[in-house]
Protein backbone atom coordinates (compact mmCIF):
# COMPACT_ATOMS: atom_id res chain seq x y z
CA UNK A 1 102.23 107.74 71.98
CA UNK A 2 102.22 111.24 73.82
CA UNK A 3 99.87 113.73 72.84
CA UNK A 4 100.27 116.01 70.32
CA UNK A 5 101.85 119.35 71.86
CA UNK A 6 99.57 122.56 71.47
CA UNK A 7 101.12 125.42 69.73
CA UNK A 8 100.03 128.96 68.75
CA UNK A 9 100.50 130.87 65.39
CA UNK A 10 99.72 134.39 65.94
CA UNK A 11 99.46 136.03 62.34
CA UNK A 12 98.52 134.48 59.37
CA UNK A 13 100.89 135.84 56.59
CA UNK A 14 103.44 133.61 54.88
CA UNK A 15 106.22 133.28 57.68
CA UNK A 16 103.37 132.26 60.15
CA UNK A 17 101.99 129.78 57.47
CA UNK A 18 105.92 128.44 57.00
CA UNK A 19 105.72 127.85 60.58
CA UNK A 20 102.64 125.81 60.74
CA UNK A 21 103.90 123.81 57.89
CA UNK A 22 107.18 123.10 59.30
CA UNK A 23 105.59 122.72 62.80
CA UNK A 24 102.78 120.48 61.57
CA UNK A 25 105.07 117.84 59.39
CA UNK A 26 106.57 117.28 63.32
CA UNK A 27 102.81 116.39 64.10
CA UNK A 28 102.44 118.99 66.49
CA UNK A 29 98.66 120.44 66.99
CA UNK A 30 98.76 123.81 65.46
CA UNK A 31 96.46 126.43 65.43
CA UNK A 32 96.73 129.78 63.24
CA UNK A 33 95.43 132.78 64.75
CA UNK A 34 94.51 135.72 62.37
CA UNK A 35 92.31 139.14 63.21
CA UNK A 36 91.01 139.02 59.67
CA UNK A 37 88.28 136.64 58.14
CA UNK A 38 90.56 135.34 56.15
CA UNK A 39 94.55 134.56 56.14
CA UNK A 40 97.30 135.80 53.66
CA UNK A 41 95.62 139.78 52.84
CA UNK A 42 98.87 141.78 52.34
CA UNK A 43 100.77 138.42 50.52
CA UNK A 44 97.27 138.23 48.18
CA UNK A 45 97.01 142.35 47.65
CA UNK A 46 101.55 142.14 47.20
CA UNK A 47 100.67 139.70 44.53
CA UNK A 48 97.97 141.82 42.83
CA UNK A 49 100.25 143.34 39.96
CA UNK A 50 101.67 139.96 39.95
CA UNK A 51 103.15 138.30 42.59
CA UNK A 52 107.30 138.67 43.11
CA UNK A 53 108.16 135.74 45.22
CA UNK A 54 111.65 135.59 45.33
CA UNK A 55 114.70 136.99 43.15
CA UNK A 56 117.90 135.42 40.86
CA UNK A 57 120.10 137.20 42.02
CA UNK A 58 123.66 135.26 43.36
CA UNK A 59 123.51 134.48 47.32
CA UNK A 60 125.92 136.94 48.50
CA UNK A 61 124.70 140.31 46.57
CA UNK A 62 121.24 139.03 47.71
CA UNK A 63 121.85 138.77 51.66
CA UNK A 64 124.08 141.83 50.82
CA UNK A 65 120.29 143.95 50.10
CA UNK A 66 119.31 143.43 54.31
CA UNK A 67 122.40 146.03 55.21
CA UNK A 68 122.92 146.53 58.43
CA UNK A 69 120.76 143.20 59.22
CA UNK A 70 122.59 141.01 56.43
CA UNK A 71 124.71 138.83 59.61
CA UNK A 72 121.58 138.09 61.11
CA UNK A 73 119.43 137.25 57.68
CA UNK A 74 122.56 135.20 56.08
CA UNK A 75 121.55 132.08 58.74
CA UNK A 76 117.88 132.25 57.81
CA UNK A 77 118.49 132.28 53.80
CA UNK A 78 121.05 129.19 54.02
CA UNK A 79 118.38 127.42 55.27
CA UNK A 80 116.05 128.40 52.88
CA UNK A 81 116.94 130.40 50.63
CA UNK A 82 115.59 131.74 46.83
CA UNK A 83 116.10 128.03 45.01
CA UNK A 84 114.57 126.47 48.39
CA UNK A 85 111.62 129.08 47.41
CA UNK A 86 111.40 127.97 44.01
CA UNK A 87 111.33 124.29 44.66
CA UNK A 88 108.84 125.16 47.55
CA UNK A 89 106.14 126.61 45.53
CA UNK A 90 106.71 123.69 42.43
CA UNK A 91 105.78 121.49 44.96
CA UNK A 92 102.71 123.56 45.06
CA UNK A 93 101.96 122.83 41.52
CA UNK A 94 103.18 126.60 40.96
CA UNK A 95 105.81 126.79 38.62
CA UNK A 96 108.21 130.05 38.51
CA UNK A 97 110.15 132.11 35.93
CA UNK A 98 112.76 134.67 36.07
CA UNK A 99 111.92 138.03 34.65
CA UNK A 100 114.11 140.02 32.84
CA UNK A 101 114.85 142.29 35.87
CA UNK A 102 116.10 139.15 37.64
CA UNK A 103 112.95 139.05 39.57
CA UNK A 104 111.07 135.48 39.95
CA UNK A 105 107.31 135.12 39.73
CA UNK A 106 104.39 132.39 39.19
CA UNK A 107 104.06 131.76 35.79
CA UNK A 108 100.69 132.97 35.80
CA UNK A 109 102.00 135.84 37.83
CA UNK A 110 99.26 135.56 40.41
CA UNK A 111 99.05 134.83 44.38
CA UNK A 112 95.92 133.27 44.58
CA UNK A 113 96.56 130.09 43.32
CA UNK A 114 99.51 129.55 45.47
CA UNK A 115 98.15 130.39 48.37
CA UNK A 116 94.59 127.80 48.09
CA UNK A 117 97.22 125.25 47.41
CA UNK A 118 98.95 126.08 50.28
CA UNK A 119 96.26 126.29 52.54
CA UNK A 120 94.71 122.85 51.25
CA UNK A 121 98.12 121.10 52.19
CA UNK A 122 97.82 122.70 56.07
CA UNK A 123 94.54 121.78 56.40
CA UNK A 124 95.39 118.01 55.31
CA UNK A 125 98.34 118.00 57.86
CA UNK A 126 95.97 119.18 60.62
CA UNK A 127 96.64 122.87 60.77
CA UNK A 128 93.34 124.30 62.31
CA UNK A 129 93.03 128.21 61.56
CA UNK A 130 91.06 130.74 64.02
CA UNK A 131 89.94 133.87 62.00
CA UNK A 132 88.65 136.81 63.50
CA UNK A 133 91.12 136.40 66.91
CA UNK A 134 92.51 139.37 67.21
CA UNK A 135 95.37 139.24 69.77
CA UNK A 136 95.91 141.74 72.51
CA UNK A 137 98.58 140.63 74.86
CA UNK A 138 98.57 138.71 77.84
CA UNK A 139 96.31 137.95 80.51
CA UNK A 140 98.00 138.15 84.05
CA UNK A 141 98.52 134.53 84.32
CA UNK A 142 100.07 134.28 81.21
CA UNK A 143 97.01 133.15 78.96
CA UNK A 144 97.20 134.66 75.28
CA UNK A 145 94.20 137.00 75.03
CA UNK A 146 92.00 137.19 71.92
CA UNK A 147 89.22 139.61 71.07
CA UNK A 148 86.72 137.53 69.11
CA UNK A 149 83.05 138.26 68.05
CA UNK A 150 81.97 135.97 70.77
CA UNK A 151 83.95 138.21 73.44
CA UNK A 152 87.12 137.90 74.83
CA UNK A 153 88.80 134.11 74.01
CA UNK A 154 91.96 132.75 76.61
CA UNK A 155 94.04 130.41 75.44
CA UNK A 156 97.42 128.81 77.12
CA UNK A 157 99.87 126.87 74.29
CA UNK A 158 102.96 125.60 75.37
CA UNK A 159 104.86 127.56 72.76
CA UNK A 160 103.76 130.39 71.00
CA UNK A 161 104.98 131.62 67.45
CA UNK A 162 104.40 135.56 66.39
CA UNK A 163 104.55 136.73 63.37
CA UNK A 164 102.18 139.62 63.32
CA UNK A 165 103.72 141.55 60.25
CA UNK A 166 105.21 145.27 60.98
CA UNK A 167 103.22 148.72 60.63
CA UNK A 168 102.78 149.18 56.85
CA UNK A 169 99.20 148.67 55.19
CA UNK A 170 97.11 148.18 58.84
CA UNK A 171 94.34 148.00 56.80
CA UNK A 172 95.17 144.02 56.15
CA UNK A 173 96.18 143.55 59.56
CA UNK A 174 99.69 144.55 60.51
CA UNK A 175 99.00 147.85 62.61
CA UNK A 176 102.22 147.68 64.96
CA UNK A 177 99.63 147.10 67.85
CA UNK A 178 102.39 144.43 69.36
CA UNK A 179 105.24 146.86 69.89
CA UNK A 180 104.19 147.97 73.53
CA UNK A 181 102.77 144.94 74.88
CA UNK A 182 106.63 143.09 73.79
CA UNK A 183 108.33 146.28 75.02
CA UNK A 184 106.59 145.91 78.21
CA UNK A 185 107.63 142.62 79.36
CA UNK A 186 111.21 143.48 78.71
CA UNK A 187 111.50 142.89 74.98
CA UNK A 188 114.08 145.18 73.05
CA UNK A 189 111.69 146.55 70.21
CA UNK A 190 113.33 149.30 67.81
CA UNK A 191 110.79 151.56 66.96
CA UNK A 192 108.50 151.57 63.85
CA UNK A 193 109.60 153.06 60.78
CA UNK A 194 108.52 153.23 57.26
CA UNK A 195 110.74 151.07 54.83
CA UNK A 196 110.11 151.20 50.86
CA UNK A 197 108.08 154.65 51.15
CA UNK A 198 107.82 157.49 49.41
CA UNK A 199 108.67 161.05 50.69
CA UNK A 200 107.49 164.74 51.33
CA UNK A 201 110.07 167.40 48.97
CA UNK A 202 111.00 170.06 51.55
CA UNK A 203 110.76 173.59 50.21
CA UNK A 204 111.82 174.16 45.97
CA UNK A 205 114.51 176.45 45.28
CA UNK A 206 112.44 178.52 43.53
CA UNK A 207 109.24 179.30 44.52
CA UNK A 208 108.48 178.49 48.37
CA UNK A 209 109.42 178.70 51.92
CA UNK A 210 107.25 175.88 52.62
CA UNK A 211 107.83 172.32 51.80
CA UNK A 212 105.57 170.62 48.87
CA UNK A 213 105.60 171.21 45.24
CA UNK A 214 104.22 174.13 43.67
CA UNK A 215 100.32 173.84 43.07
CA UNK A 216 100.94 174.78 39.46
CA UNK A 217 103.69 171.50 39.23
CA UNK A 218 101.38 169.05 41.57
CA UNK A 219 98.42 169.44 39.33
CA UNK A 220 100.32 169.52 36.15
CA UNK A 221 102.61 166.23 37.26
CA UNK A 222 101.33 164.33 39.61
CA UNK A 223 101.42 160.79 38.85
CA UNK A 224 103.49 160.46 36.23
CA UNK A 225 106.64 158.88 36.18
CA UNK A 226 110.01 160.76 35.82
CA UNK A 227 112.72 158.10 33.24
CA UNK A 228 115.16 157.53 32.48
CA UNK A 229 117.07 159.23 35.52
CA UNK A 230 119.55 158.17 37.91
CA UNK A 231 119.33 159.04 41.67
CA UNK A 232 122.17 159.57 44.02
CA UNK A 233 122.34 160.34 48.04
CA UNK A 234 124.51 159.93 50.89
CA UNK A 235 124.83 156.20 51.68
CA UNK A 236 123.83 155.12 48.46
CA UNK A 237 125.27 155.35 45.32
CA UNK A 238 123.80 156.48 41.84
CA UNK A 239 121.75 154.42 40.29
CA UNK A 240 119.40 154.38 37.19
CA UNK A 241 115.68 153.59 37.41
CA UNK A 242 112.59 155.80 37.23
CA UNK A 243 109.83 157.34 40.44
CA UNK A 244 107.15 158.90 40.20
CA UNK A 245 105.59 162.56 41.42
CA UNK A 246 103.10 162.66 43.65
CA UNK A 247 100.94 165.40 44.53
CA UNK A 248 103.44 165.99 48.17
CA UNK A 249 107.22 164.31 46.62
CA UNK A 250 108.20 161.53 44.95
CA UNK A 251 108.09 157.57 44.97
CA UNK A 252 108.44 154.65 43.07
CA UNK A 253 110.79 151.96 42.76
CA UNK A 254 113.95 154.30 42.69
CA UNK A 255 113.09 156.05 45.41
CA UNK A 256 112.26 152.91 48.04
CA UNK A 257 115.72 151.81 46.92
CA UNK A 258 117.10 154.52 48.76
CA UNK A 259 114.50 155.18 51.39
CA UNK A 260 116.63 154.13 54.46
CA UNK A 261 119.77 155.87 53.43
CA UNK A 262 117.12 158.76 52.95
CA UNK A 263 114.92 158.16 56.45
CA UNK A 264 118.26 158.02 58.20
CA UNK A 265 119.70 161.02 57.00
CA UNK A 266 116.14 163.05 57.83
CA UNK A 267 116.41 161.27 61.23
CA UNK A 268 119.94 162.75 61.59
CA UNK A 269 119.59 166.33 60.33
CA UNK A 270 115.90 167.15 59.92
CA UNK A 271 116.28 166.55 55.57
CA UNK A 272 117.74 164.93 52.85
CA UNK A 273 119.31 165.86 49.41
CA UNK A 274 119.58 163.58 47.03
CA UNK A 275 121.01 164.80 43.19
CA UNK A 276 119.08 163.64 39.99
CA UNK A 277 120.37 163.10 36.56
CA UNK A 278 117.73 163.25 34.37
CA UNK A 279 120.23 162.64 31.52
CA UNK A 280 121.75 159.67 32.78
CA UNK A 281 122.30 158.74 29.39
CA UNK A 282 125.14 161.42 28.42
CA UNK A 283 128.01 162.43 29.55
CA UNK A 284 128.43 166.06 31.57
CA UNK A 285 130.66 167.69 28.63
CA UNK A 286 127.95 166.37 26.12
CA UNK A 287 125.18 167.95 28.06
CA UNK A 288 127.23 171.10 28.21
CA UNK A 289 128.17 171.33 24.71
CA UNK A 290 124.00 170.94 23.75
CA UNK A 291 123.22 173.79 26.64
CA UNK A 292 125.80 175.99 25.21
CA UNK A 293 124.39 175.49 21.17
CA UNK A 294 123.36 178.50 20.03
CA UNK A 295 119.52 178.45 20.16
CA UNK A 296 118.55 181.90 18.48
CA UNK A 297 115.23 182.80 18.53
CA UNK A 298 113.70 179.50 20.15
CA UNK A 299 112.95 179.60 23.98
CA UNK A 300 114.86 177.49 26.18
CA UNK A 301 112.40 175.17 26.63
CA UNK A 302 112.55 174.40 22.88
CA UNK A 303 115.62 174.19 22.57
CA UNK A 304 116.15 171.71 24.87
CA UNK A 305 113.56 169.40 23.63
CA UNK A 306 114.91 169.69 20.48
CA UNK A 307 119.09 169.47 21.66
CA UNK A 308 118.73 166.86 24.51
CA UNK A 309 115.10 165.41 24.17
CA UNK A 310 114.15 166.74 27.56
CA UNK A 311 110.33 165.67 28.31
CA UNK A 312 108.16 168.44 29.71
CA UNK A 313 108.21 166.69 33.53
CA UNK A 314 112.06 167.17 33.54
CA UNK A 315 111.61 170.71 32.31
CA UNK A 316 109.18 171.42 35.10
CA UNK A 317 111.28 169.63 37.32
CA UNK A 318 113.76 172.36 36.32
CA UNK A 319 111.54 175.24 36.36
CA UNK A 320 110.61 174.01 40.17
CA UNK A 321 114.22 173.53 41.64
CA UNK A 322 115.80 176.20 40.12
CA UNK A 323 115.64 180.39 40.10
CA UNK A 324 115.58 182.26 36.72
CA UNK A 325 119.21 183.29 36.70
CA UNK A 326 120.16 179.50 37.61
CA UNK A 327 118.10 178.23 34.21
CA UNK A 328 119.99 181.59 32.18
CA UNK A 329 123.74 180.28 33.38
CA UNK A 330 124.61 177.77 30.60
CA UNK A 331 126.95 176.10 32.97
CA UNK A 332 125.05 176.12 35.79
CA UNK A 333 121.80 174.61 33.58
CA UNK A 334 123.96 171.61 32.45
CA UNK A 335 125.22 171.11 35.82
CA UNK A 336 121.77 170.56 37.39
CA UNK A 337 120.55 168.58 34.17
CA UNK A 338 123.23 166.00 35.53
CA UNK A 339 123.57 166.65 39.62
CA UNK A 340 120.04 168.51 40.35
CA UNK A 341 119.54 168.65 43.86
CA UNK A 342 116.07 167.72 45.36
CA UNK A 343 115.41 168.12 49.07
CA UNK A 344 113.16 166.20 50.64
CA UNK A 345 111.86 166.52 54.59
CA UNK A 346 109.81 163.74 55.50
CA UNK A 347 108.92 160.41 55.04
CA UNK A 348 105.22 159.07 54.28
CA UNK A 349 103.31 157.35 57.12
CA UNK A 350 104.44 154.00 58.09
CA UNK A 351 100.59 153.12 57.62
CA UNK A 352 101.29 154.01 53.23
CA UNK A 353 104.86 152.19 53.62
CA UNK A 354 105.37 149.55 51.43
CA UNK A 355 107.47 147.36 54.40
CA UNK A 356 108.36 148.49 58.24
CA UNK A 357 111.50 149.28 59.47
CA UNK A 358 112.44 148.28 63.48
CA UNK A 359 110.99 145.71 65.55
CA UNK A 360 112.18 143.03 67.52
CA UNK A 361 115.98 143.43 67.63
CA UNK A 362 117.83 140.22 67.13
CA UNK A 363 119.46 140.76 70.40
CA UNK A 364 116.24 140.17 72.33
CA UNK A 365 116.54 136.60 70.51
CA UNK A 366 118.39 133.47 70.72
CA UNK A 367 119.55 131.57 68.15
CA UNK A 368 116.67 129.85 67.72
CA UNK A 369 114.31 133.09 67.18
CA UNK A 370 113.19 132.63 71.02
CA UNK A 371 112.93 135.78 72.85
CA UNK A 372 114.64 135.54 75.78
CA UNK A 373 112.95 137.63 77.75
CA UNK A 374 109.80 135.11 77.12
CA UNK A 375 110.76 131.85 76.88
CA UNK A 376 108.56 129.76 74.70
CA UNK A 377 108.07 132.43 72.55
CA UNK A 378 109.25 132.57 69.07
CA UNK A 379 109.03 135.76 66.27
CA UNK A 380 109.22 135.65 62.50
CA UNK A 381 108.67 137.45 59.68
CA UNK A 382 108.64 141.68 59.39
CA UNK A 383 108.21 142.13 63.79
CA UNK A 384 111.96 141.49 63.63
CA UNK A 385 113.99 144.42 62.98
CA UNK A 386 115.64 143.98 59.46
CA UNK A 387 114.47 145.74 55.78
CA UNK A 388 115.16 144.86 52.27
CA UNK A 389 114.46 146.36 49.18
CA UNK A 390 111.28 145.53 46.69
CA UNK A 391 112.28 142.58 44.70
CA UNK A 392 111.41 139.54 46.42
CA UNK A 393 113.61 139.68 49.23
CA UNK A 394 111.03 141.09 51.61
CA UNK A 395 109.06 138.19 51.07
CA UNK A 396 112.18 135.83 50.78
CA UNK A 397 113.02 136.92 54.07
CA UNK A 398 109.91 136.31 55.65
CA UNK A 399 109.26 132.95 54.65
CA UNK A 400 112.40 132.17 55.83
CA UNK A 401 112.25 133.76 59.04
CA UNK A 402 108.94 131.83 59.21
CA UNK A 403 110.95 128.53 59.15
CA UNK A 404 113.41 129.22 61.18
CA UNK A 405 111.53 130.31 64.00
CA UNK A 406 109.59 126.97 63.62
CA UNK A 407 112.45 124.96 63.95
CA UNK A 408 113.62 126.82 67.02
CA UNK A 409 110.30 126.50 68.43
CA UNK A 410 110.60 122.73 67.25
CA UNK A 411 114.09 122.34 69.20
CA UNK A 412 113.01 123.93 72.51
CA UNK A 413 109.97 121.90 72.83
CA UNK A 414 112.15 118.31 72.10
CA UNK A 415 114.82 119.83 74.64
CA UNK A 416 111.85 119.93 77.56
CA UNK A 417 110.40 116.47 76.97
């Protein structure tokens, strides 16, 4: 019997765990690198609120949420897609539900317990795990390079698997440190962008030439969340939800929704407008016909509490984005109550992102994840240039990827022997 073949797992989130599985069950020696003590930090801190694993939602609407990307992603999910997920983690011992968003999580909701499962199961198929290896490139001969705290560790697999996560929370481990050392040996890397994120507002109608809310609005605000509403931009249509203010702009769930229609437009012409209808619930002429009631001697404020229900937030929202004459003009009130425009001029960090944009283009691969600019090397999971909304397609996606790449990986090595 030949000897088992040595491979490397650089990054120990779930589509580098995927691949050892996969890669193990062949009875291949695998070894998990990781620069943290321990594997699985952003999956484990993801999971916190409860963990959303996958989502319900029919096939095609669900490859549908990777956009531009969805070609590329369609491949991965047929192989494994959200019922392949499901089945996955039962095998676990973790039985799943489907929330009443569509969204499917553990029934105890928590990450945890899925991942010592899953960690038991590697470790009784052989998978051998090296914590604190922090990778930084290669040496000149080719040897993978570790920093560990014994000093610097050199290691030469025949095949090597990355998934190293993007640029968003750095703080578990995925810090984007990878981007140069691929784009140096010829690997087409799109740059790092934050995916999911909130945003900076640019300057309010009403009060500023310089971008940020008002210090009266921040400190009144900030933090709570602004529902029902609906949110529109260019690139993606209206749709209902809630965000939330924060002390610079908004974010929540609404707003990563549209974050790259939003990021892409800023890219293009230095801001973005998107219009708010914080009365998603009524018509236009119905809004118009309560702005137009005669209100004698109450203020406006009043009387729109009292004729459309409007919370205080919205009011201040009102109060921020539009002038004095603007909140007199009956018309021009109800109008913004349904359309009211909110610019916004910058993304947050990549490092407060929820999920990266960019990263290894799928044109620097074959089909088989390889890049072929480094043969023998194989990349999964967020370093490959795709997004998805919150909802369990992130994650989806990068277990997938994960398994994939393995196989690839799996297929080149049989094709050599």
């Amino acid at each position: 019997m030949s000897s088992p073949i040595s491979i490397a797992i650089i990054g120990g989130g779930p589509a580098g765990l995927m691949a050892a599985e996969v890669l193990a069950a062949t009875g291949h020696a695998v070894t998990v690198y990781d620069a943290k003590p321990s594997v699985g930090r952003k999956f484990l801190l993801a999971g916190k609120g409860g963990l959303n694993l996958t989502h319900s939602e029919p096939f095609e609407p669900f490859v549908g949420r990777f956009g531009a990307r969805a070609p590329q992603i369609e491949p991965l999910l047929r192989g494994f897609d959200a019922d392949a997920l499901r089945t996955w983690a039962a095998g676990l011992g973790v039985d799943t539900f489907v929330g009443t968003s569509g969204r499917v999580f553990p029934k105890d909701l928590k990450a945890a317990p899925l991942l010592r499962a899953w960690l038991q199961r590697l470790r009784a198929r052989g998978v051998k795990f090296a914590m604190r290896h922090r990778w930084t490139g290669w040496s000149d001969d080719g040897a993978l390079r570790f920093d560990t705290p014994d000093g610097e560790n050199l290691t030469r697999p025949q095949a090597t698997l990355l998934a190293l996560g993007g640029a968003s929370w750095p703080q578990l481990g995925s810090d984007g440190a990878w981007a140069p050392w691929l784009a140096a040996r010829g690997v087409d890397v799109a740059p790092l962008q934050p995916a999911n994120c909130g945003f900076d507002v640019g300057p309010t109608t009403a009060h500023s030439a310089s971008p940020g809310w008002s210090e009266r609005f921040a400190t009144e605000f900030a933090g709570q969340p602004v529902k029902p509403v609906a949110l529109a931009t260019d690139g993606f249509a209206s749709r209902a939800g809630e965000f939330v203010i924060t002390a610079s702009g908004i974010e929540g769930s609404l707003v990563y929704a549209a974050s790259s229609a939003l990021r892409e437009q800023i890219a293009r012409a230095g801001h973005a407008t998107l219009q708010l209808d914080l009365l998603p619930q009524l018509t236009a002429e119905r809004v118009l016909a309560e702005v137009k009631h005669p209100r004698g001697s109450r203020s406006l404020s009043s009387h729109l509490k009292s004729r459309l229900h409007l919370s205080p937030l919205k009011m201040g929202l009102l109060h921020e984005l539009l002038t004095r004459e603007q909140m007199l003009d009956a018309a021009t009130l109800a109008a913004a109550l349904k359309a009211l425009p909110l610019t916004l001029h910058a993304p947050r960090p990549v490092a407060e992102a929820i999920s990266t944009a960019g990263g290894v283009r799928f044109e620097a691969l074959d089909d088989g994840l390889m890049l072929t600019a480094l043969p023998g090397v194989f990349v999964a999971g967020e370093m490959l240039d795709w997004e998805a909304p919150t909802g369990g397609y992130l994650l989806t996606a990068c277990f997938a990827s994960g398994r994939a790449a393995a196989q690839g990986l799996a297929h080149w090595l049989a094709s050599r022997a």
